[in-house]
PDB file of N, CA and C in Angstrom:
ATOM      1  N   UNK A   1       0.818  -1.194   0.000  1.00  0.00           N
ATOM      2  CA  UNK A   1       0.000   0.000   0.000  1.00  0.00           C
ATOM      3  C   UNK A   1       0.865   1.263   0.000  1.00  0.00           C
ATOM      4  N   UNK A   2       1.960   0.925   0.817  1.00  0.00           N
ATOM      5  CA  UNK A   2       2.977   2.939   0.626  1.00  0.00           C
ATOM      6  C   UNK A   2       3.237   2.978  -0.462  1.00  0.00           C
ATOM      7  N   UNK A   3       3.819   1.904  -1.204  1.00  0.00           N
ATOM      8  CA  UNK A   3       4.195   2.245  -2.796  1.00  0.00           C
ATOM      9  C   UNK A   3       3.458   2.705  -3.532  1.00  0.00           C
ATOM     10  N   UNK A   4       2.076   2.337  -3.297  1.00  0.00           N
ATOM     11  CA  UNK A   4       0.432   2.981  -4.438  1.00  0.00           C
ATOM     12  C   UNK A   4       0.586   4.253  -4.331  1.00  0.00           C
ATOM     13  N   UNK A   5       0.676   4.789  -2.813  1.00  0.00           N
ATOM     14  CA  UNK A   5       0.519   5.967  -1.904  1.00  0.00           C
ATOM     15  C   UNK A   5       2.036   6.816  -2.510  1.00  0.00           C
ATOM     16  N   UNK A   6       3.366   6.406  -2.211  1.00  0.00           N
ATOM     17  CA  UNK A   6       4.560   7.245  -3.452  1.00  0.00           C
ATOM     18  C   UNK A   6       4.141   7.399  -4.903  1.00  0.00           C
ATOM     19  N   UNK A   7       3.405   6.063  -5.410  1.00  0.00           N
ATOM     20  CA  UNK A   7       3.441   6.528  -7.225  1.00  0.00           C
ATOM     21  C   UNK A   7       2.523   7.820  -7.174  1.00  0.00           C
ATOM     22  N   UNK A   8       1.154   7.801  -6.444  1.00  0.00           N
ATOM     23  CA  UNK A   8      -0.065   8.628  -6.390  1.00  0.00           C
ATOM     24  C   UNK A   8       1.242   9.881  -6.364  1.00  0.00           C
ATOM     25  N   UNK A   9       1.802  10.142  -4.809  1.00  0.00           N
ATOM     26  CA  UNK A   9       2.552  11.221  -4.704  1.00  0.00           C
ATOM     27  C   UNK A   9       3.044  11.934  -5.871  1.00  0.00           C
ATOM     28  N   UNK A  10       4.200  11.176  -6.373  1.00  0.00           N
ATOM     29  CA  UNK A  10       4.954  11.223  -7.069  1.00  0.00           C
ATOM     30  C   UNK A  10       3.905  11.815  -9.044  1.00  0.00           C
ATOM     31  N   UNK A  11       3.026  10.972  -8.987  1.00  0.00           N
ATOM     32  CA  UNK A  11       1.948  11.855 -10.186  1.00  0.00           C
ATOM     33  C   UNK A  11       1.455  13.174  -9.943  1.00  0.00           C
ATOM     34  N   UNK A  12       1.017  13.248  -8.551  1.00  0.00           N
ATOM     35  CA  UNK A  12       0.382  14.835  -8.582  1.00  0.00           C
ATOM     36  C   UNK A  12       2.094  15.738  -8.381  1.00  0.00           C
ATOM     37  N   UNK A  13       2.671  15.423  -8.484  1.00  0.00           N
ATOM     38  CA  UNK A  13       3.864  16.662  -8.180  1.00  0.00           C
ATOM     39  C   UNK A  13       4.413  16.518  -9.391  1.00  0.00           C
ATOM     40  N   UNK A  14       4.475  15.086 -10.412  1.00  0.00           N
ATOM     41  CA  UNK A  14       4.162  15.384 -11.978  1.00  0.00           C
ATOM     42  C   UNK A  14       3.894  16.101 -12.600  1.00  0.00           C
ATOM     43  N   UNK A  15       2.341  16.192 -12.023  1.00  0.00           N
ATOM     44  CA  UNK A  15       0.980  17.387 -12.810  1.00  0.00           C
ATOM     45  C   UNK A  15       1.465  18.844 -12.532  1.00  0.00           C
ATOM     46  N   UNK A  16       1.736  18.841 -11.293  1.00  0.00           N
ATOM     47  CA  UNK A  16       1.968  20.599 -10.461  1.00  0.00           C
ATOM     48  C   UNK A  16       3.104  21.119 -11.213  1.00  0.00           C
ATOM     49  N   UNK A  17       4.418  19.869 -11.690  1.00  0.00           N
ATOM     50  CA  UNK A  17       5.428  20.445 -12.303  1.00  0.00           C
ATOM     51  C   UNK A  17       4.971  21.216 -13.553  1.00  0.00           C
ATOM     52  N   UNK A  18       4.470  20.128 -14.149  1.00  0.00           N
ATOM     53  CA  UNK A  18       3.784  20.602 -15.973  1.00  0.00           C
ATOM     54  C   UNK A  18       2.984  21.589 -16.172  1.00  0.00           C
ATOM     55  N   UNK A  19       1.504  21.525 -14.776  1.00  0.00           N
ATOM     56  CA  UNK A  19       0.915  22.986 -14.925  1.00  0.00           C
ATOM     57  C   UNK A  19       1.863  24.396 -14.198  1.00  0.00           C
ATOM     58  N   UNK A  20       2.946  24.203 -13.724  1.00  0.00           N
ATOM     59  CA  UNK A  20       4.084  25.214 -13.441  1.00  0.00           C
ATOM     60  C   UNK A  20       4.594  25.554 -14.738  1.00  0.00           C
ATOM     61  N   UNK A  21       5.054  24.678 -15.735  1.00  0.00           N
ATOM     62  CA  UNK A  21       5.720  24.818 -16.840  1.00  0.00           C
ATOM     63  C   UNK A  21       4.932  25.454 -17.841  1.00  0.00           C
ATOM     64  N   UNK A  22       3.521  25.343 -17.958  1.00  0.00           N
ATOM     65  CA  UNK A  22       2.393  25.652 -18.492  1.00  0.00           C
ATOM     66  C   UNK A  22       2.428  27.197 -18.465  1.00  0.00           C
ATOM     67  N   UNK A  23       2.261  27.457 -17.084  1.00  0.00           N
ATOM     68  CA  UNK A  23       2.072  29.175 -16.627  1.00  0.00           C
ATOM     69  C   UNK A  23       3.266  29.254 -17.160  1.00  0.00           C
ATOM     70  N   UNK A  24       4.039  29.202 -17.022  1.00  0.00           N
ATOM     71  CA  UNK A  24       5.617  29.986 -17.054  1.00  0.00           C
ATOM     72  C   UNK A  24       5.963  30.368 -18.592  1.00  0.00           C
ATOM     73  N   UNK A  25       5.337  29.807 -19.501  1.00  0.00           N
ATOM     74  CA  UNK A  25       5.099  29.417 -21.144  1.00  0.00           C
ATOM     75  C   UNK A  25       3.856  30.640 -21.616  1.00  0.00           C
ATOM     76  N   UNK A  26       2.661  30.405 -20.674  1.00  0.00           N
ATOM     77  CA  UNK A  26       2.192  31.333 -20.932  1.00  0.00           C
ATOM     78  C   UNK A  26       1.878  32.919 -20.445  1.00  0.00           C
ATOM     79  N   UNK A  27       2.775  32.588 -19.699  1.00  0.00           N
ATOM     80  CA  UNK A  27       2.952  34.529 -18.878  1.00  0.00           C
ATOM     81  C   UNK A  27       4.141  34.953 -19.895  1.00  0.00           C
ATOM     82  N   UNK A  28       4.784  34.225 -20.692  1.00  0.00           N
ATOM     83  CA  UNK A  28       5.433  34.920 -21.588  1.00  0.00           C
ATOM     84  C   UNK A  28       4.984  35.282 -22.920  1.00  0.00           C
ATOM     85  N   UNK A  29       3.204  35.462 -23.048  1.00  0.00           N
ATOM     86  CA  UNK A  29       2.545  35.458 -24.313  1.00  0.00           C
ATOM     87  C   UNK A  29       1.360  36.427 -23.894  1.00  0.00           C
ATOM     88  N   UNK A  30       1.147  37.422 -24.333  1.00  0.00           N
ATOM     89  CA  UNK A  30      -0.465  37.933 -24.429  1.00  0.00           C
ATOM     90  C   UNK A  30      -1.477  37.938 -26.082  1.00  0.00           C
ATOM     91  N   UNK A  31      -2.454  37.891 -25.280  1.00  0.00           N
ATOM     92  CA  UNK A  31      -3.661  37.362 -26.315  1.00  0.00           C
ATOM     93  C   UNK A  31      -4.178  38.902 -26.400  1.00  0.00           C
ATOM     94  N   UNK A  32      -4.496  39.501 -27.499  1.00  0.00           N
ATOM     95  CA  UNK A  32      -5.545  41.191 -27.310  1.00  0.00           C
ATOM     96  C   UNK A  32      -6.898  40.054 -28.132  1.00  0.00           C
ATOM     97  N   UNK A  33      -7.749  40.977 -27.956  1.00  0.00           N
ATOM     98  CA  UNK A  33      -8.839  40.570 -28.841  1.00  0.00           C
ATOM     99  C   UNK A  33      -9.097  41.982 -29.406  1.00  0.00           C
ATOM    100  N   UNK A  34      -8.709  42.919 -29.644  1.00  0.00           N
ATOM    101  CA  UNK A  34      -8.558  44.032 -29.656  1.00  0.00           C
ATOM    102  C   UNK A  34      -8.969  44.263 -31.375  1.00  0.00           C
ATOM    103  N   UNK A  35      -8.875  43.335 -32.194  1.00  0.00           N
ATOM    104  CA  UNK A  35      -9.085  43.160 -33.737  1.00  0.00           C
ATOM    105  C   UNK A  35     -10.802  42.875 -33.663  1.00  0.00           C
ATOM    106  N   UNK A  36     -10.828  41.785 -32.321  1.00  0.00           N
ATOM    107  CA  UNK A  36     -12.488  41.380 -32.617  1.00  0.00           C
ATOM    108  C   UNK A  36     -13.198  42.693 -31.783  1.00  0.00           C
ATOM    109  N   UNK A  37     -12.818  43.648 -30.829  1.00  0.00           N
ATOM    110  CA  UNK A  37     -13.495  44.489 -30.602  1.00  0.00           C
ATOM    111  C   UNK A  37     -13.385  45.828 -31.245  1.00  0.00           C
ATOM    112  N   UNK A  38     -12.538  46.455 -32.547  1.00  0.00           N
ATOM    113  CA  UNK A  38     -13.029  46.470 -33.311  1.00  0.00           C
ATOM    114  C   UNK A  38     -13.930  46.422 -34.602  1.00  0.00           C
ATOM    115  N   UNK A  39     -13.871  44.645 -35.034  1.00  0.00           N
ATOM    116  CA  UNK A  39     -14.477  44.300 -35.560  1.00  0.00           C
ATOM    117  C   UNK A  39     -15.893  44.485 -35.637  1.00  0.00           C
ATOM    118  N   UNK A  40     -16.420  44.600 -34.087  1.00  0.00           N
ATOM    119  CA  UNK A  40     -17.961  44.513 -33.198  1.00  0.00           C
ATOM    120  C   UNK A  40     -18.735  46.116 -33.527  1.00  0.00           C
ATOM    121  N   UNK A  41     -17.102  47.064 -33.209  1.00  0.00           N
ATOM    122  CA  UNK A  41     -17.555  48.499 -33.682  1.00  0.00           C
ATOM    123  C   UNK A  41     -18.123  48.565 -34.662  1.00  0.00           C
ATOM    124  N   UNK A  42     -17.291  48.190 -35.969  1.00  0.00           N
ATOM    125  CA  UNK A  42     -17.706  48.640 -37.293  1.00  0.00           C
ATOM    126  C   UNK A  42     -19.117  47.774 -37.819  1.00  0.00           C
ATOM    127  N   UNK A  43     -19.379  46.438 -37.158  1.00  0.00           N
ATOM    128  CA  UNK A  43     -20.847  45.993 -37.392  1.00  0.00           C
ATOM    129  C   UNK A  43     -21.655  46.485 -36.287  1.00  0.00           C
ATOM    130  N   UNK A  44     -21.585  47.370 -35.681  1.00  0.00           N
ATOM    131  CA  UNK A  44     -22.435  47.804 -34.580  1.00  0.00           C
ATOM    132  C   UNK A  44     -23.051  46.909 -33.502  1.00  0.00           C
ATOM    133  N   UNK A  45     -22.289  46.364 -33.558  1.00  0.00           N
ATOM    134  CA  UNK A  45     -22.803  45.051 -32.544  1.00  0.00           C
ATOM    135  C   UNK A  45     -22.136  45.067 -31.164  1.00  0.00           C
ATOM    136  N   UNK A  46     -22.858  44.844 -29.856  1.00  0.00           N
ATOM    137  CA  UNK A  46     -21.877  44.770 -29.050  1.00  0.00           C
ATOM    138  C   UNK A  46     -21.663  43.401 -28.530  1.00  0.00           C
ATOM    139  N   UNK A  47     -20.871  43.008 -27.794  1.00  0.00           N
ATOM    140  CA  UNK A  47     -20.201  41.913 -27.206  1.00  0.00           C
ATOM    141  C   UNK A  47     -21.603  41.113 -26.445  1.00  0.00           C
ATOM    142  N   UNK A  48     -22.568  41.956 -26.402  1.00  0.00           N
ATOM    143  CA  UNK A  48     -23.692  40.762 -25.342  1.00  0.00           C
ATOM    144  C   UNK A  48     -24.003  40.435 -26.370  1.00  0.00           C
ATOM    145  N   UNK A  49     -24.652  41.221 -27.368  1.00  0.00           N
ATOM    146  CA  UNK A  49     -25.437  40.536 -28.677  1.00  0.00           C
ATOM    147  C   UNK A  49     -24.639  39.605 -29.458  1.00  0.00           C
ATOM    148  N   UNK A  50     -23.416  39.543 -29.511  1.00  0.00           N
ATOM    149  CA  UNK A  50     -22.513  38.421 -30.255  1.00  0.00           C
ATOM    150  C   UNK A  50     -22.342  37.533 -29.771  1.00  0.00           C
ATOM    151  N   UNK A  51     -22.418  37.592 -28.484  1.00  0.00           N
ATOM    152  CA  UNK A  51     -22.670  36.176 -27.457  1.00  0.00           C
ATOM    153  C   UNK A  51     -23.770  35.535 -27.394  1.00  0.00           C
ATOM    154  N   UNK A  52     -24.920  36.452 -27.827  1.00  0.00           N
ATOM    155  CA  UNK A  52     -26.129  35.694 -27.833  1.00  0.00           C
ATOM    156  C   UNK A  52     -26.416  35.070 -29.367  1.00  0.00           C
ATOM    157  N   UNK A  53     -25.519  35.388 -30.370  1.00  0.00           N
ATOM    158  CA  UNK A  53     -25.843  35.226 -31.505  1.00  0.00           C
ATOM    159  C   UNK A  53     -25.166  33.841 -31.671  1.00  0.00           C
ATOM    160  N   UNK A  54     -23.740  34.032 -31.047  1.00  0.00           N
ATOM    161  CA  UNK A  54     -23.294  32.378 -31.309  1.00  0.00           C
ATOM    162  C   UNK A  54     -22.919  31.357 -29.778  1.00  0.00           C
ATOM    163  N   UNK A  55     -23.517  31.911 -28.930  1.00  0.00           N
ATOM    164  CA  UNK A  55     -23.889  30.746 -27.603  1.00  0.00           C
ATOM    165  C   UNK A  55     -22.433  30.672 -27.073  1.00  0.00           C
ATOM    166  N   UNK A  56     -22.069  31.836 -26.393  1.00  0.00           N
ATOM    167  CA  UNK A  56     -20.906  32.418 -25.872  1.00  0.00           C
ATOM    168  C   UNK A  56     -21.115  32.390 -24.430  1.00  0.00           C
ATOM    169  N   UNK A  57     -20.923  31.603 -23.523  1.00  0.00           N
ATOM    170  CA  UNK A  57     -21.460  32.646 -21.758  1.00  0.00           C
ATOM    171  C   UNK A  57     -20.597  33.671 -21.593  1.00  0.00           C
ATOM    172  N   UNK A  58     -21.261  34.284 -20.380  1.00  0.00           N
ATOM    173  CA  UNK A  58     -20.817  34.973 -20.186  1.00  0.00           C
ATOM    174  C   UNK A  58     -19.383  35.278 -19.084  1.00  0.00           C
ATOM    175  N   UNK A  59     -18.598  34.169 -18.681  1.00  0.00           N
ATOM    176  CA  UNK A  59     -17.217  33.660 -18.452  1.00  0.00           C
ATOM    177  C   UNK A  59     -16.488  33.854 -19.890  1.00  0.00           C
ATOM    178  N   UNK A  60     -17.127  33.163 -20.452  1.00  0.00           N
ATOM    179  CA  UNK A  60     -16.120  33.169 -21.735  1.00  0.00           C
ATOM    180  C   UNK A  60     -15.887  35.043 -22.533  1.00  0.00           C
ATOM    181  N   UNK A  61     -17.139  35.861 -22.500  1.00  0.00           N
ATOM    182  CA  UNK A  61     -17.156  36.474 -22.687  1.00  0.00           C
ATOM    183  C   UNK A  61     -16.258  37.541 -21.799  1.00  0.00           C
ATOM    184  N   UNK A  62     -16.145  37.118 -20.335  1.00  0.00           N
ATOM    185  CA  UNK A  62     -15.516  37.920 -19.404  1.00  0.00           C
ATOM    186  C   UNK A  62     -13.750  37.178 -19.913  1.00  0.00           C
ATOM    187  N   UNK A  63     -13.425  36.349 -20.361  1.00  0.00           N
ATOM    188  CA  UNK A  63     -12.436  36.589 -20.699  1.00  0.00           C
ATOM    189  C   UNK A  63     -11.898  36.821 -21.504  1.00  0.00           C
ATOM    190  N   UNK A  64     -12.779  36.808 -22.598  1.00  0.00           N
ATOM    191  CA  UNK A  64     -12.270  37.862 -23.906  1.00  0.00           C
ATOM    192  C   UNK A  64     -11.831  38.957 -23.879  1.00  0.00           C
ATOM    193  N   UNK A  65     -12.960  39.716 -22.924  1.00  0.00           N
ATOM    194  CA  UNK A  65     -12.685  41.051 -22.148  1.00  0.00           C
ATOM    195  C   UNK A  65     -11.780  41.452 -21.271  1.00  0.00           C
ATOM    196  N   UNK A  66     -11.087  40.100 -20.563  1.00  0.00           N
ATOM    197  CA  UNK A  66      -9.789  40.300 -19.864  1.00  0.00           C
ATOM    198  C   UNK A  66      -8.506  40.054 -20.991  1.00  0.00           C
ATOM    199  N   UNK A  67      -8.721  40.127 -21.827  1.00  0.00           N
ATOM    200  CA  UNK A  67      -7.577  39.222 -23.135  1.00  0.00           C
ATOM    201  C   UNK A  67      -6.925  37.926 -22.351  1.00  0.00           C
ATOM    202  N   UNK A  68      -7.882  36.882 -22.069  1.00  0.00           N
ATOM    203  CA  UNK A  68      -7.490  35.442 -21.941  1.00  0.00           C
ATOM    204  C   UNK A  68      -8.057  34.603 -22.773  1.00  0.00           C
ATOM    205  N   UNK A  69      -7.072  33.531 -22.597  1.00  0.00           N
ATOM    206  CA  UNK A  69      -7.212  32.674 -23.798  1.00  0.00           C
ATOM    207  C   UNK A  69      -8.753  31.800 -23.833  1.00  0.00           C
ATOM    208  N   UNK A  70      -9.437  32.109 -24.810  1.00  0.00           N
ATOM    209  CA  UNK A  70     -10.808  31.016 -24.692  1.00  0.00           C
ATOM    210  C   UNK A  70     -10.250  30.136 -25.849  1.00  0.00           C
ATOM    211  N   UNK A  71     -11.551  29.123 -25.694  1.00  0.00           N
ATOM    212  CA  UNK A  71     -11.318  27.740 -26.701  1.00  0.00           C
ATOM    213  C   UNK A  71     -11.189  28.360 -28.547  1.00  0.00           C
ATOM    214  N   UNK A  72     -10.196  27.239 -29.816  1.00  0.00           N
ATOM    215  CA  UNK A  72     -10.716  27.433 -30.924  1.00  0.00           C
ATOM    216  C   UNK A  72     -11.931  27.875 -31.372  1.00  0.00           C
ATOM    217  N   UNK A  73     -12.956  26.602 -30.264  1.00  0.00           N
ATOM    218  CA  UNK A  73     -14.341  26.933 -31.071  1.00  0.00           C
ATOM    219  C   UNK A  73     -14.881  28.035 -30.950  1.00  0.00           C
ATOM    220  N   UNK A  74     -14.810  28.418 -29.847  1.00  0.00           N
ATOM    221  CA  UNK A  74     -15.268  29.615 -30.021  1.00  0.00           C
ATOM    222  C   UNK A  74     -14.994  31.087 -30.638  1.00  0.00           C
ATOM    223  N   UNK A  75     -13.942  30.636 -30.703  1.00  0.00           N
ATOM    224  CA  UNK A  75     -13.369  31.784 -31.418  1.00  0.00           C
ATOM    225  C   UNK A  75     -13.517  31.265 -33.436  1.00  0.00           C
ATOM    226  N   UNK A  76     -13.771  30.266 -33.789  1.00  0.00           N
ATOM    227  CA  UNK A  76     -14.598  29.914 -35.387  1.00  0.00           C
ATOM    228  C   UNK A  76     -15.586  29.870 -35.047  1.00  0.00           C
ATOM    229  N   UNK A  77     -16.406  29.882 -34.009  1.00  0.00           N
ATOM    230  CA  UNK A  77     -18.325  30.381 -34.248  1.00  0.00           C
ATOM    231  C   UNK A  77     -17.720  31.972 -34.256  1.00  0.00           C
ATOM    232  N   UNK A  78     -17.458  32.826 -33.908  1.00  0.00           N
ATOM    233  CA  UNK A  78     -17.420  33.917 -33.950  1.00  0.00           C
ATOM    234  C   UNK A  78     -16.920  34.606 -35.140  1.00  0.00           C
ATOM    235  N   UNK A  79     -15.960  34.023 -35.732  1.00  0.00           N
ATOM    236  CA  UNK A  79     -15.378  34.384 -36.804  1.00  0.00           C
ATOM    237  C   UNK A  79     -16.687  33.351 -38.010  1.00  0.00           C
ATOM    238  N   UNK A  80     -17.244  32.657 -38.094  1.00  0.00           N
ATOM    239  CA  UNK A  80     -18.767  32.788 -38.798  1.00  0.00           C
ATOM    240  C   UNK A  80     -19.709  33.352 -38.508  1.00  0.00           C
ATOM    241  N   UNK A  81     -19.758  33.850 -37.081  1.00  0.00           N
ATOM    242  CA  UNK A  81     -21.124  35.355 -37.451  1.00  0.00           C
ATOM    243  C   UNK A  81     -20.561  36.193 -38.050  1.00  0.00           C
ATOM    244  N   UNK A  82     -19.142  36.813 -37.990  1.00  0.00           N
ATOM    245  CA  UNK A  82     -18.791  37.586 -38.761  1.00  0.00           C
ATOM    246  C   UNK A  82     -18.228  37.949 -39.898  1.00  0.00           C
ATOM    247  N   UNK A  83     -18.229  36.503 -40.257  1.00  0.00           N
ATOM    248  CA  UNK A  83     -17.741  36.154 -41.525  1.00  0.00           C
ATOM    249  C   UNK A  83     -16.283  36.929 -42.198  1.00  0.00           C
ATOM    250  N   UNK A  84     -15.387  36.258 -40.752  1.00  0.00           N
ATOM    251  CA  UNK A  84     -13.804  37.045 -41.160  1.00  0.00           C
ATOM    252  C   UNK A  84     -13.116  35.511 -40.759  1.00  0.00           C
ATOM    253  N   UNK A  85     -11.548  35.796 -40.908  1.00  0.00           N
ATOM    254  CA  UNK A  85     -10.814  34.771 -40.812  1.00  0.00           C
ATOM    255  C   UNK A  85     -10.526  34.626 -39.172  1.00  0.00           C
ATOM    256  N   UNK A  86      -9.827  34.454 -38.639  1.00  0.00           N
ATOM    257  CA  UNK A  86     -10.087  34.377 -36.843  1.00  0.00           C
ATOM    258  C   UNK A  86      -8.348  35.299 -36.909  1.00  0.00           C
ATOM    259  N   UNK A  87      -7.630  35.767 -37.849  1.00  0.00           N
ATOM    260  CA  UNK A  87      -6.346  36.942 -37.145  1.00  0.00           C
ATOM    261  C   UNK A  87      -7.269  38.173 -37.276  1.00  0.00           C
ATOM    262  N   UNK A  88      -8.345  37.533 -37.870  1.00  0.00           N
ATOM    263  CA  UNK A  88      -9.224  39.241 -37.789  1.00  0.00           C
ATOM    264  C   UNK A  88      -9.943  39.150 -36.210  1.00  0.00           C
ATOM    265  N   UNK A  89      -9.977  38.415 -35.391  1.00  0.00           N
ATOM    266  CA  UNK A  89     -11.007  38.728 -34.152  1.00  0.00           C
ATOM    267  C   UNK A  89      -9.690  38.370 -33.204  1.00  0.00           C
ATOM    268  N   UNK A  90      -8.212  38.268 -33.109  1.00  0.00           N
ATOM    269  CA  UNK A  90      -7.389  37.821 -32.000  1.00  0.00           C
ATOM    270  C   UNK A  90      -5.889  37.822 -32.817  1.00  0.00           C
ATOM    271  N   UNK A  91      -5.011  38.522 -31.802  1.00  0.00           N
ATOM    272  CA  UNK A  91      -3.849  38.797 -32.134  1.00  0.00           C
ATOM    273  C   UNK A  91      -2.764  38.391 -31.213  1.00  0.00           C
ATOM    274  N   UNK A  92      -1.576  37.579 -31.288  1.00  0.00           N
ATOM    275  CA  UNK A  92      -0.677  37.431 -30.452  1.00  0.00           C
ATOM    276  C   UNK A  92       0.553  38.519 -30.500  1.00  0.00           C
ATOM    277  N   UNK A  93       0.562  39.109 -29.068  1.00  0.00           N
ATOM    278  CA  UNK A  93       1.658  39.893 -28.564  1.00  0.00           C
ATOM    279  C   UNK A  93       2.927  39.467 -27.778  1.00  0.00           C
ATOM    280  N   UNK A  94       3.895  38.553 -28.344  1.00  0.00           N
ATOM    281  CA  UNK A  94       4.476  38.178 -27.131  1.00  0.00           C
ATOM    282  C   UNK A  94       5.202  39.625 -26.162  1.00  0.00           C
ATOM    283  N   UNK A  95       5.842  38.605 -25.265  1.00  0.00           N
ATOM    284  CA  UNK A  95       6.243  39.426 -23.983  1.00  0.00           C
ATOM    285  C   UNK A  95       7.412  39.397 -23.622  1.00  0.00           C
ATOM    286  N   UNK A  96       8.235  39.884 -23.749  1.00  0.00           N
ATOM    287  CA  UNK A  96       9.989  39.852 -23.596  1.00  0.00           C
ATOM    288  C   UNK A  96      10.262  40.109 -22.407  1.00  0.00           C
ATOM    289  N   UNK A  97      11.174  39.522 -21.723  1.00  0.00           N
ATOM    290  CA  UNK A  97      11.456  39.831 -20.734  1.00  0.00           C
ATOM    291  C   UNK A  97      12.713  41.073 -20.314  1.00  0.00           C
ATOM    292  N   UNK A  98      13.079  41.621 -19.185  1.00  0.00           N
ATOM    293  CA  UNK A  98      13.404  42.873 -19.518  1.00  0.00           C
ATOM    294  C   UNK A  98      15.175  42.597 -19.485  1.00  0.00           C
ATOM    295  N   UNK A  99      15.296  41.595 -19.590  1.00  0.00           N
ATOM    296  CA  UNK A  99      16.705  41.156 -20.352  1.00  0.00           C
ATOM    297  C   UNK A  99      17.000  41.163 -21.212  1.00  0.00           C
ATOM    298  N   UNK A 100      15.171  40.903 -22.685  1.00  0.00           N
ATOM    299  CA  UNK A 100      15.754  41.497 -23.740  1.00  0.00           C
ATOM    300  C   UNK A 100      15.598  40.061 -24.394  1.00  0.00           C
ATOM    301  N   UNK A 101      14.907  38.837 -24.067  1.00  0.00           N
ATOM    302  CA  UNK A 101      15.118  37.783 -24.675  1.00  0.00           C
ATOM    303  C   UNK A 101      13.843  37.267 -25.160  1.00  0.00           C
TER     304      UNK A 101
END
């Protein structure tokens, strides 16, 4: 039974490593959506009504609005209500660190 009890151990401090490695990968990347809230301007649409048009909640919507990363799909239902390619609704900014790398 201790050995079940080390492998178990030994997996979750696995996981904690990889989702450590995860963050650390992605705090060096920002997401704008800053193309799709434009986009919303020029069709006069705002962000509740585009959520209601392609079945967006409103989490997902709150993190669009924070520029975090939501799923593909949702971001190709959105880019078919609006019938653009998806670099038109989301743009990657990376993030350099102040070393310069």
């Amino acid at each position: 039974m201790a050995k079940n009890a080390v492998e178990a151990t030994d997996a979750v401090t696995s996981e904690a490593k990889e989702a450590e490695a995860t963050n650390e990968r992605t705090a060096s990347r920002k997401l704008s959506y800053d193309p799709l809230l434009k986009k919303l301007i020029d069709a006069k649409l705002s962000k509740t009504e585009l959520a209601a048009k392609v079945g967006i909640s409103r989490t997902t919507l709150a993190k669009i609005g924070k520029n975090e990363p939501v799923s593909i799909d949702v971001l190709l239902r959105i880019c078919d209500e609006l019938d653009c390619d998806i670099v038109d609704v989301i743009s990657y900014l990376p993030v350099h660190d102040p070393a310069g790398n």
